[in-house]
N, C-alpha and C. Protein backbone atom coordinates (compact mmCIF):
# COMPACT_ATOMS: atom_id res chain seq x y z
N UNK A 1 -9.97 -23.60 8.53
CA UNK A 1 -9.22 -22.50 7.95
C UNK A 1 -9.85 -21.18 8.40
N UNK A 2 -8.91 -19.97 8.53
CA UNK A 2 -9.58 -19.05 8.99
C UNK A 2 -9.66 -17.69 7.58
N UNK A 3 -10.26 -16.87 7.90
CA UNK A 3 -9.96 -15.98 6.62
C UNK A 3 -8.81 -15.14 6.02
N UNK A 4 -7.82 -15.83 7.17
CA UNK A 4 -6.77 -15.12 7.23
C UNK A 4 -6.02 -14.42 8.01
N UNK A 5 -4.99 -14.49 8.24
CA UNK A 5 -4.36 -13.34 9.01
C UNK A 5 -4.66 -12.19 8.57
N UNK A 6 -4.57 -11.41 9.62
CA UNK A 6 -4.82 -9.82 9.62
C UNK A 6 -2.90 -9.16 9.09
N UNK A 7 -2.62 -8.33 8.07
CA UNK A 7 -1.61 -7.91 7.71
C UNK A 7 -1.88 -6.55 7.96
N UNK A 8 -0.87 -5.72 8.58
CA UNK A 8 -0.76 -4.52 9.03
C UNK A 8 0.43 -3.72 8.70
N UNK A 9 0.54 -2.49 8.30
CA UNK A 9 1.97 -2.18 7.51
C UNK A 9 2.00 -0.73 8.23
N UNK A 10 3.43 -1.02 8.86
CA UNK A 10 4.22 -0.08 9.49
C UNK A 10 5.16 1.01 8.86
N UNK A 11 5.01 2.16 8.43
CA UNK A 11 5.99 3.47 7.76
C UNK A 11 6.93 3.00 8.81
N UNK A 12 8.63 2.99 8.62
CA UNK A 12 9.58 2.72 8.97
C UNK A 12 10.20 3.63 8.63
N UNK A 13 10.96 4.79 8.92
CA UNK A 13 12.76 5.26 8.24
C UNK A 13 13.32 4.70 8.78
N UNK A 14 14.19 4.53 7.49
CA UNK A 14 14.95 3.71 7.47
C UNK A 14 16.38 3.81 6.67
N UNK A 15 16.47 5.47 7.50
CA UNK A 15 17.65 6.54 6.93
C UNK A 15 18.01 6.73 5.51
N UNK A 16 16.97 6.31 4.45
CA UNK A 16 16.70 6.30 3.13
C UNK A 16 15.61 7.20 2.81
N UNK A 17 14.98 7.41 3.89
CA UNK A 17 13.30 7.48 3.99
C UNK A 17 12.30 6.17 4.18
N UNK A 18 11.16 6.90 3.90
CA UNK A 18 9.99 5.83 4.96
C UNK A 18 9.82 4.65 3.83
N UNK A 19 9.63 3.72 4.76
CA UNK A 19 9.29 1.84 4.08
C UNK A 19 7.74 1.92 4.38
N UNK A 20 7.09 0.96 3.91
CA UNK A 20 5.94 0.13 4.57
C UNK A 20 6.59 -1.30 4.50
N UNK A 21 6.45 -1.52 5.95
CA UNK A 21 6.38 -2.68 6.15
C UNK A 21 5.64 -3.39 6.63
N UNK A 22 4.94 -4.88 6.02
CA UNK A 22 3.89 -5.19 6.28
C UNK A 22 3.92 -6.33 7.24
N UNK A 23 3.38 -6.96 8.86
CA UNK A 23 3.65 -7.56 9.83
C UNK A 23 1.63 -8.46 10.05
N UNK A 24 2.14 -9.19 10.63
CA UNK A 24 0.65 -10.09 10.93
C UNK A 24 0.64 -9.77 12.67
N UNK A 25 1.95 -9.07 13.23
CA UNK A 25 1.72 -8.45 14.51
C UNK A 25 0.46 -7.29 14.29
N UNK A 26 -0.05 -7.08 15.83
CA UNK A 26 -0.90 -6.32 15.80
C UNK A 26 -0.63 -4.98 16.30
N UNK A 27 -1.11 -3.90 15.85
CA UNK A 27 -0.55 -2.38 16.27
C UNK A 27 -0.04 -2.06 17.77
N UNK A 28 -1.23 -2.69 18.76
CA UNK A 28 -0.99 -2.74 19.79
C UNK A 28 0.68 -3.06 20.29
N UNK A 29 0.23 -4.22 20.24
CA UNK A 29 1.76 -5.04 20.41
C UNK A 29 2.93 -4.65 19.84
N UNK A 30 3.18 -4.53 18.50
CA UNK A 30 4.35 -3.34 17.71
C UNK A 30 4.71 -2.30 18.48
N UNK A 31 3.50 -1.35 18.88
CA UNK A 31 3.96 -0.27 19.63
C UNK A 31 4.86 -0.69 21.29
N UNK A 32 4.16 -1.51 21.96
CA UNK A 32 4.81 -2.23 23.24
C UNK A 32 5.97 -2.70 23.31
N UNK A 33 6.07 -3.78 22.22
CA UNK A 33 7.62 -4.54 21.82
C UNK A 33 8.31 -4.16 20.90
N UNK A 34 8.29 -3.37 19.76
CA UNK A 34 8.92 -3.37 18.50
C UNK A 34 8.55 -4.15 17.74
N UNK A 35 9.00 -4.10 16.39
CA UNK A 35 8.85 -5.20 15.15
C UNK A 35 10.46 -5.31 15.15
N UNK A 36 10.00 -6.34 15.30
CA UNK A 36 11.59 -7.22 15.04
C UNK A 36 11.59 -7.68 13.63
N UNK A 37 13.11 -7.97 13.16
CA UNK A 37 12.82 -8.66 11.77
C UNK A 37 12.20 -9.72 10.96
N UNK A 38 12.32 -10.29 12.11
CA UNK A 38 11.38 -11.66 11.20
C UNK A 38 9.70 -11.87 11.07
N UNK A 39 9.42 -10.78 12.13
CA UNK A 39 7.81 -10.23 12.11
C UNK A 39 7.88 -9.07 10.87
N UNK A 40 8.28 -9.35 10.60
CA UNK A 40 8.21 -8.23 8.84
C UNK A 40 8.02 -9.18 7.93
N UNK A 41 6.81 -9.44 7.13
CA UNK A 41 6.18 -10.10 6.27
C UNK A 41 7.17 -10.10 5.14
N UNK A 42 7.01 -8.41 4.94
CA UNK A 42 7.77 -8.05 3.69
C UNK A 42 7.40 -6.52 3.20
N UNK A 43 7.72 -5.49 2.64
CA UNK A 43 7.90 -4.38 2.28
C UNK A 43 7.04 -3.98 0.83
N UNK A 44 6.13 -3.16 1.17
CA UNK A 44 5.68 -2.28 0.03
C UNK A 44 6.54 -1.47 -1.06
N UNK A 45 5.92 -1.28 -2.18
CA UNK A 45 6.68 -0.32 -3.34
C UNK A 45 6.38 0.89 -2.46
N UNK A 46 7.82 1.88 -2.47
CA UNK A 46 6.73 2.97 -2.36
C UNK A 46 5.80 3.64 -3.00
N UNK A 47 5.18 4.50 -1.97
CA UNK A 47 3.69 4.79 -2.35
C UNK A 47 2.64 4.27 -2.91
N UNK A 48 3.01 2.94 -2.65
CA UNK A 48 1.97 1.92 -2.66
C UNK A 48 0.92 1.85 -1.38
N UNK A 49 -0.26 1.50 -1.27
CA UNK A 49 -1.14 1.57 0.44
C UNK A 49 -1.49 0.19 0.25
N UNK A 50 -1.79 -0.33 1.72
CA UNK A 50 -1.96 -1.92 1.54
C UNK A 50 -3.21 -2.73 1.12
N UNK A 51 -4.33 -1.49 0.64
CA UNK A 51 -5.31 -2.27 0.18
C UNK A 51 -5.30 -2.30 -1.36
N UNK A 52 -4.34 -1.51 -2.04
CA UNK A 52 -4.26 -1.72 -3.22
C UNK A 52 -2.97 -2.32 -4.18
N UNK A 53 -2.11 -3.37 -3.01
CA UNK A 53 -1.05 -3.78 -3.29
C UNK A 53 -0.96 -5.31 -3.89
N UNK A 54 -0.37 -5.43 -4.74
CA UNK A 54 -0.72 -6.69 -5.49
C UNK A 54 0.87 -6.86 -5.45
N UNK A 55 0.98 -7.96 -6.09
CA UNK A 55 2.50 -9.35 -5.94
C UNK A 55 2.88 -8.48 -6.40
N UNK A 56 2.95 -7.73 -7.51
CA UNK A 56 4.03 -6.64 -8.14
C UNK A 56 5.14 -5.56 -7.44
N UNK A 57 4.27 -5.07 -6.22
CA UNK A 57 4.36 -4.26 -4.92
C UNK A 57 4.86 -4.73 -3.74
N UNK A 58 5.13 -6.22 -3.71
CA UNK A 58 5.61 -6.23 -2.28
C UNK A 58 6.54 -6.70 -3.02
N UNK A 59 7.38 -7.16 -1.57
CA UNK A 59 8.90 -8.01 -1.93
C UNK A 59 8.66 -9.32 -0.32
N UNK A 60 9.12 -9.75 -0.78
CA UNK A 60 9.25 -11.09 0.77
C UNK A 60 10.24 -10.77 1.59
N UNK A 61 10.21 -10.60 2.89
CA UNK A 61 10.76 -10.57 3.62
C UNK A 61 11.74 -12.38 4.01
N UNK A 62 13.09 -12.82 3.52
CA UNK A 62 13.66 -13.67 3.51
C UNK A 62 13.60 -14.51 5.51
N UNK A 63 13.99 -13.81 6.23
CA UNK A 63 13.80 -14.11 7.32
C UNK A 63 12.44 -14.31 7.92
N UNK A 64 11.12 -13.90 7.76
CA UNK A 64 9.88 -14.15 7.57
C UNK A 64 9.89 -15.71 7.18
N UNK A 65 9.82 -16.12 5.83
CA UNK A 65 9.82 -17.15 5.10
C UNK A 65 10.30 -17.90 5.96
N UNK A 66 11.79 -17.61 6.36
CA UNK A 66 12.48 -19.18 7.08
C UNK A 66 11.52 -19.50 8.24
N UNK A 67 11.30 -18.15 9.02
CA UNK A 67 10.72 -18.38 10.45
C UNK A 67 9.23 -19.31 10.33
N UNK A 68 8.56 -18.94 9.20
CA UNK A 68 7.18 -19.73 8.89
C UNK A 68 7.53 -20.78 8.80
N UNK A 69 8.84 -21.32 7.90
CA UNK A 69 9.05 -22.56 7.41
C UNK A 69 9.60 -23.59 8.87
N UNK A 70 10.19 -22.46 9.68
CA UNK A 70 10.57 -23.14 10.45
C UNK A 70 9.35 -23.45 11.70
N UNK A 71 8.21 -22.95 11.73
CA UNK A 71 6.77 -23.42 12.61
C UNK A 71 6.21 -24.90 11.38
N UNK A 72 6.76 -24.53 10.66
CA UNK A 72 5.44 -25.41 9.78
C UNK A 72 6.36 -26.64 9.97
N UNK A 73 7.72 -27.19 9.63
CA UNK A 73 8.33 -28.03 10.17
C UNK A 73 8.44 -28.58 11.65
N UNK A 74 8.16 -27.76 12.61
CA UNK A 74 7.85 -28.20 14.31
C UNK A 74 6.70 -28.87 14.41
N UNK A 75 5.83 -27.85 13.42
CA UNK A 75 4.29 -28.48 14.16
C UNK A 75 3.36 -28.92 13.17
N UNK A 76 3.60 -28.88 11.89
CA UNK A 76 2.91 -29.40 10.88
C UNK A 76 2.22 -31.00 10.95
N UNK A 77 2.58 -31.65 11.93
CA UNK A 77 2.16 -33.13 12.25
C UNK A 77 1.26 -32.61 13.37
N UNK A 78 0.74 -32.00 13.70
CA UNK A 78 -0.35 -31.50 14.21
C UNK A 78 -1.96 -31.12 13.96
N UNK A 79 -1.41 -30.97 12.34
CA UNK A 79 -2.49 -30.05 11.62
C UNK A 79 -3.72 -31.08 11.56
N UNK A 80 -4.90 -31.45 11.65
CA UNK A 80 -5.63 -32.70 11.70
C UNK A 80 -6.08 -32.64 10.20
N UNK A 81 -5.90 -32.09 9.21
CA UNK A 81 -6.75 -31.77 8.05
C UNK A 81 -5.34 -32.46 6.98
N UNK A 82 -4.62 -32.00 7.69
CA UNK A 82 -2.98 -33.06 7.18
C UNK A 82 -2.58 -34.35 7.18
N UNK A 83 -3.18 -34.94 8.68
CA UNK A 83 -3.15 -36.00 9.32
C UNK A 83 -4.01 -36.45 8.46
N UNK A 84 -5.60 -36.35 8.02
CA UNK A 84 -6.43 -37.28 7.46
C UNK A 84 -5.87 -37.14 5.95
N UNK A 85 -5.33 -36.33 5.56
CA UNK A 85 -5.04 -36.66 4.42
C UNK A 85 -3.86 -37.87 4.59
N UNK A 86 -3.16 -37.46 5.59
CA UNK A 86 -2.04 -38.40 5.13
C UNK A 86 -2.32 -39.96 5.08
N UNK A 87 -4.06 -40.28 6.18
CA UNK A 87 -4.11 -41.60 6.41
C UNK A 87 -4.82 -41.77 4.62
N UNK A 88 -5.10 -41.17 4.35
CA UNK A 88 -5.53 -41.50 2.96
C UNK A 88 -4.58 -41.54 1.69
N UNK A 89 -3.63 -40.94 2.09
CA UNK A 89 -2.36 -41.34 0.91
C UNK A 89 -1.98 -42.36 1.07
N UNK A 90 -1.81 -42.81 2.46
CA UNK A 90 -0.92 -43.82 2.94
C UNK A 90 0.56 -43.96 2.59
N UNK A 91 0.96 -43.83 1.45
CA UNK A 91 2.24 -43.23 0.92
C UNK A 91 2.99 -42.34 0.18
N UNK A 92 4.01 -41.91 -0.08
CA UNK A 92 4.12 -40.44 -0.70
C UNK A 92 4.33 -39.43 0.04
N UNK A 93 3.55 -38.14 -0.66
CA UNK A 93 3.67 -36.73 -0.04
C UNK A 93 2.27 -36.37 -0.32
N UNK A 94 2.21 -35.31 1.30
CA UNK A 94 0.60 -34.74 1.12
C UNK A 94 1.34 -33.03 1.23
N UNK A 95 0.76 -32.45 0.34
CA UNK A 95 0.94 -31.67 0.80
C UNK A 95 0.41 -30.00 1.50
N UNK A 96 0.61 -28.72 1.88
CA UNK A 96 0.16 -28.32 2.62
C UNK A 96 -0.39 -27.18 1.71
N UNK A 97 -1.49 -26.53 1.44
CA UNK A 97 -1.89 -25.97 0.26
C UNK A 97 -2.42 -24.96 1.06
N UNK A 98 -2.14 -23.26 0.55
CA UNK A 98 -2.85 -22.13 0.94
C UNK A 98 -4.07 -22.30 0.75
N UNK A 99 -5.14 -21.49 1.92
CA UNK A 99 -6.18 -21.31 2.11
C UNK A 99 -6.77 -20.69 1.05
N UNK A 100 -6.44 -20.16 0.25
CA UNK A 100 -6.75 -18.93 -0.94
C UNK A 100 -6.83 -19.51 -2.09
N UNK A 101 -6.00 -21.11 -2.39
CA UNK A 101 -6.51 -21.59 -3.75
C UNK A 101 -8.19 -21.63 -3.78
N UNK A 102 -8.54 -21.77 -4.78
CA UNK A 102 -10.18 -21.82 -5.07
C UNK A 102 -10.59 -22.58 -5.49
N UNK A 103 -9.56 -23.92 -6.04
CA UNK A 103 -10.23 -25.60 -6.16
C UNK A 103 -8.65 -26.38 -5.80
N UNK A 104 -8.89 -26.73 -4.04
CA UNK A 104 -7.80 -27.66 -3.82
C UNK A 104 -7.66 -28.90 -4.45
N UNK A 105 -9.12 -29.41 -4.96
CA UNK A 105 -8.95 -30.61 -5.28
C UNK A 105 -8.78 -30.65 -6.94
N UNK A 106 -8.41 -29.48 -7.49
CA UNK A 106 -7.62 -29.50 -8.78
C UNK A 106 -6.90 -29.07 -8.73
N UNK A 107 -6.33 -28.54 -10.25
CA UNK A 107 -5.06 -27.74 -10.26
C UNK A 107 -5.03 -26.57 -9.33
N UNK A 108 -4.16 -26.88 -8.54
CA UNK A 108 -3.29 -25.82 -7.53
C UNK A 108 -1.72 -25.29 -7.81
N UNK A 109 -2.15 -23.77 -8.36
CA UNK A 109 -1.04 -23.30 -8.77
C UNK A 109 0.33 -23.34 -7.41
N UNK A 110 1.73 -23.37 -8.39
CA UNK A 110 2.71 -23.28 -7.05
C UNK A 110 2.56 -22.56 -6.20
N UNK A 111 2.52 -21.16 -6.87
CA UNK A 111 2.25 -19.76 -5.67
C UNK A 111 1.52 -20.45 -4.19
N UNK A 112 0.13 -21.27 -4.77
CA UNK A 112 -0.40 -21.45 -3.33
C UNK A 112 -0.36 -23.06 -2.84
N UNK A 113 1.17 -23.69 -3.40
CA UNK A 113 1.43 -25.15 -2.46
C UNK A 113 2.55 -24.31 -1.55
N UNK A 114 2.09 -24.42 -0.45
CA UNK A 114 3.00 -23.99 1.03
C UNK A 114 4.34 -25.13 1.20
N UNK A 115 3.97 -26.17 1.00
CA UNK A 115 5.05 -27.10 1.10
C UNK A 115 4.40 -28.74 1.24
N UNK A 116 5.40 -29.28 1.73
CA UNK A 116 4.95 -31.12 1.85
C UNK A 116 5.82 -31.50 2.59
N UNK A 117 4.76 -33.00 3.19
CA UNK A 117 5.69 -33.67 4.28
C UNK A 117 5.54 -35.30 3.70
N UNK A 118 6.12 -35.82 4.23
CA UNK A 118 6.08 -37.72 3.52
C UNK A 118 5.41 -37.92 4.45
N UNK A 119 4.51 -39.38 3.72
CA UNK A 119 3.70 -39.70 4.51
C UNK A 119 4.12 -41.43 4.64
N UNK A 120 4.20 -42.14 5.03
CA UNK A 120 4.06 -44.03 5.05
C UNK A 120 3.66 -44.12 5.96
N UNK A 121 2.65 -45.21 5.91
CA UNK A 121 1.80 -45.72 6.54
C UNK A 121 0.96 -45.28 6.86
N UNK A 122 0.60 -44.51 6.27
CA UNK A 122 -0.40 -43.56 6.34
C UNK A 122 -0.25 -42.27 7.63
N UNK A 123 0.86 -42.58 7.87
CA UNK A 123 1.50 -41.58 9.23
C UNK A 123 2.38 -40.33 8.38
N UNK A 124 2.28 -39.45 8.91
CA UNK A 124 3.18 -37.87 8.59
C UNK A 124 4.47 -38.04 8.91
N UNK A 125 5.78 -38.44 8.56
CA UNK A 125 6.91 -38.41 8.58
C UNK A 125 7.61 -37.34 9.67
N UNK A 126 7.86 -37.37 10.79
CA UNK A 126 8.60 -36.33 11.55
C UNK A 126 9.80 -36.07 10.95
N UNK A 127 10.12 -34.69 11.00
CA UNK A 127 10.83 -33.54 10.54
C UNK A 127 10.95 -33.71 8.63
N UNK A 128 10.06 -34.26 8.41
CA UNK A 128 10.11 -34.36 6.74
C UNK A 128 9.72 -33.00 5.68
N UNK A 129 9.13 -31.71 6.63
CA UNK A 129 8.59 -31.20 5.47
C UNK A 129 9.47 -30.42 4.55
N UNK A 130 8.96 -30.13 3.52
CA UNK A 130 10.04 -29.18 2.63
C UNK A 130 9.57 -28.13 2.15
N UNK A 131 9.68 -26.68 1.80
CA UNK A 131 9.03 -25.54 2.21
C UNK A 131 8.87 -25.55 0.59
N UNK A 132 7.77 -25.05 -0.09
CA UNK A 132 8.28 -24.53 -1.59
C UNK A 132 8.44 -23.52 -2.14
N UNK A 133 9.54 -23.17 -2.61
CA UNK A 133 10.28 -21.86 -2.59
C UNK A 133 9.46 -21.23 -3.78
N UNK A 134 8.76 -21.93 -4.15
CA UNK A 134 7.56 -21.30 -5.13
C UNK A 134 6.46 -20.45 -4.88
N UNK A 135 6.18 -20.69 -3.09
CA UNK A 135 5.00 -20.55 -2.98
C UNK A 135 4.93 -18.56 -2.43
N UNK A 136 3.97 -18.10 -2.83
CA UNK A 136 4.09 -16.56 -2.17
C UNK A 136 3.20 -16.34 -1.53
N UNK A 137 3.48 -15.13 -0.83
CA UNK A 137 2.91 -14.50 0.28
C UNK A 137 1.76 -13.56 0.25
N UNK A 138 2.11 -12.85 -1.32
CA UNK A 138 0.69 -12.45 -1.86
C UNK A 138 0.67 -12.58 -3.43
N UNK A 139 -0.54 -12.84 -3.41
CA UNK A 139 -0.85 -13.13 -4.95
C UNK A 139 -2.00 -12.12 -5.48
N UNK A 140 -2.48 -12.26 -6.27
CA UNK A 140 -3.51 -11.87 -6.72
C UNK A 140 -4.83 -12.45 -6.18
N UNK A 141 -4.51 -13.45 -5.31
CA UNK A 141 -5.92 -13.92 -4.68
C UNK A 141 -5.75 -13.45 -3.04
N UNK A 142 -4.42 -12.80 -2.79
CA UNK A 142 -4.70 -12.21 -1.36
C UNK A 142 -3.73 -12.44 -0.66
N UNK A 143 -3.03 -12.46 0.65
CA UNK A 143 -2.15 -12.72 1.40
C UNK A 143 -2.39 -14.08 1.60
N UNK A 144 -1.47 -14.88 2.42
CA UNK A 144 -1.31 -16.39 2.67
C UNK A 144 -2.26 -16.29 3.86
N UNK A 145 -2.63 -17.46 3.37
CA UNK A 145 -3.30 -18.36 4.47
C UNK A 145 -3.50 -19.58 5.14
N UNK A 146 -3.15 -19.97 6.70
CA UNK A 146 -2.81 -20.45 7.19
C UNK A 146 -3.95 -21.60 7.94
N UNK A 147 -3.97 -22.98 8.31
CA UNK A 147 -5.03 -23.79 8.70
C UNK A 147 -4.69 -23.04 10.15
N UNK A 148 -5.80 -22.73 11.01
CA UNK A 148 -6.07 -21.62 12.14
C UNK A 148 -5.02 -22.28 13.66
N UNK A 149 -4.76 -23.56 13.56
CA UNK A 149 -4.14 -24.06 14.69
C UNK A 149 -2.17 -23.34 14.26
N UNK A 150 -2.39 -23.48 13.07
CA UNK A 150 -0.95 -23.24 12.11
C UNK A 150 -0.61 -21.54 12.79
N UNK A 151 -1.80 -21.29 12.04
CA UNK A 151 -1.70 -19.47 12.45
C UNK A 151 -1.37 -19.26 13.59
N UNK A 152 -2.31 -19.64 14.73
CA UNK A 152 -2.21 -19.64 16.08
C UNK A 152 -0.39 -19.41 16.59
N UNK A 153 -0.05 -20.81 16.47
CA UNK A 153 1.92 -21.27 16.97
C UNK A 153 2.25 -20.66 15.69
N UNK A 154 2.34 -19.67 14.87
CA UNK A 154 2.82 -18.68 13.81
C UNK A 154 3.00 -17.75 14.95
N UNK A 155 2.04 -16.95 15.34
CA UNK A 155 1.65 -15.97 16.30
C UNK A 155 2.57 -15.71 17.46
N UNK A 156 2.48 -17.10 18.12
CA UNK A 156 3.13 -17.20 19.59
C UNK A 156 4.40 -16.94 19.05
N UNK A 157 5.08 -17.84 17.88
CA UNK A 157 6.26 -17.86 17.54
C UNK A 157 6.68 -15.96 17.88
N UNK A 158 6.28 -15.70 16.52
CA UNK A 158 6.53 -13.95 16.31
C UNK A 158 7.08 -13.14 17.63
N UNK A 159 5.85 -13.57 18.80
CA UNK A 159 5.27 -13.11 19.90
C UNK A 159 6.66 -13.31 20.79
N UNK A 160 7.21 -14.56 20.79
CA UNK A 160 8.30 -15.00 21.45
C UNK A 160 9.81 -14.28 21.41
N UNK A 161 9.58 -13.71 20.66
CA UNK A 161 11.37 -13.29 20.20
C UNK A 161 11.43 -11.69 20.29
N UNK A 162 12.64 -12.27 20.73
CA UNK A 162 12.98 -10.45 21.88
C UNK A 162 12.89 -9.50 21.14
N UNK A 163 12.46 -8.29 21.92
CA UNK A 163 12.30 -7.01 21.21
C UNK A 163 13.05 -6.76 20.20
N UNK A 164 14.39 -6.81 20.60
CA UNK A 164 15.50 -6.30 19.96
C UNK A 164 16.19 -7.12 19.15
N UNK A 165 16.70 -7.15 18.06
CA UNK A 165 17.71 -8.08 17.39
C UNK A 165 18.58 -7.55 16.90
């Protein structure tokens, strides 16, 4: 696990006046390509700043969500920390838990279950996972966090899709 993605929030007008919008793209790159929509995490209250923004203050960006959900369904049978769990369920569901809970092996609030995939035979079920619409993006324990191979093909994903939409 890594400590996290880096979250970065972009002032936008947005012929209302200015947004923050908050992206795991990096400044560099934003400025080169644009922020496209689905590289938008999700949006600050205004006059909110991003080191003092708590769940109250943001909102989720809906297209964000799918696009994560839709890496974590491609490549989630990848994750090796998934895989050994799953040879240890052997049946059922394992599922995929934010980096930010503070005892995985107890109660883990919804906010930080990311989702689940079936497991039999102790094997990860291809295209099984299911996202949980419970889970958020920031909590009171911090932005989401991702197992680092996850983050990685998160990244490329973002990285991939045309300037413009």
């Amino acid at each position: 696990m890594t400590d996290g993605l880096k979250v970065f929030v972009y002032q936008v007008n947005t012929g209302e006046g200015e947004r923050g919008f908050v992206s795991v793209l990096e400044p560099d790159w934003v400025f080169k390509h644009g922020l496209h929509p689905e590289a938008i995490v999700g949006s600050l209250r205004e006059g909110v700043h991003l080191d003092q923004a708590g769940p109250e203050d943001f909102q989720e960006n809906p297209a964000f969500v799918r696009l994560l959900s839709g890496v974590l369904f491609d490549h989630l049978d990848q994750d090796e920390n998934l895989q050994r769990e799953a040879g240890i369920q052997a049946e059922g569901y394992v599922y995929l838990l934010d980096a930010r809970t503070t005892d995985p092996g107890g109660r883990v609030p919804p906010e930080d279950i990311i989702g689940a995939v079936a497991v039999t035979g102790g094997q990860i079920v291809a295209d099984s996972y299911q996202h949980n619409s419970r889970h958020r993006l920031l909590t009171g324990k911090g932005w989401f966090r991702l197992p680092q191979q996850l983050e990685i093909l998160l990244l490329q994903q973002l990285r991939a899709r045309p300037d413009s939409q």
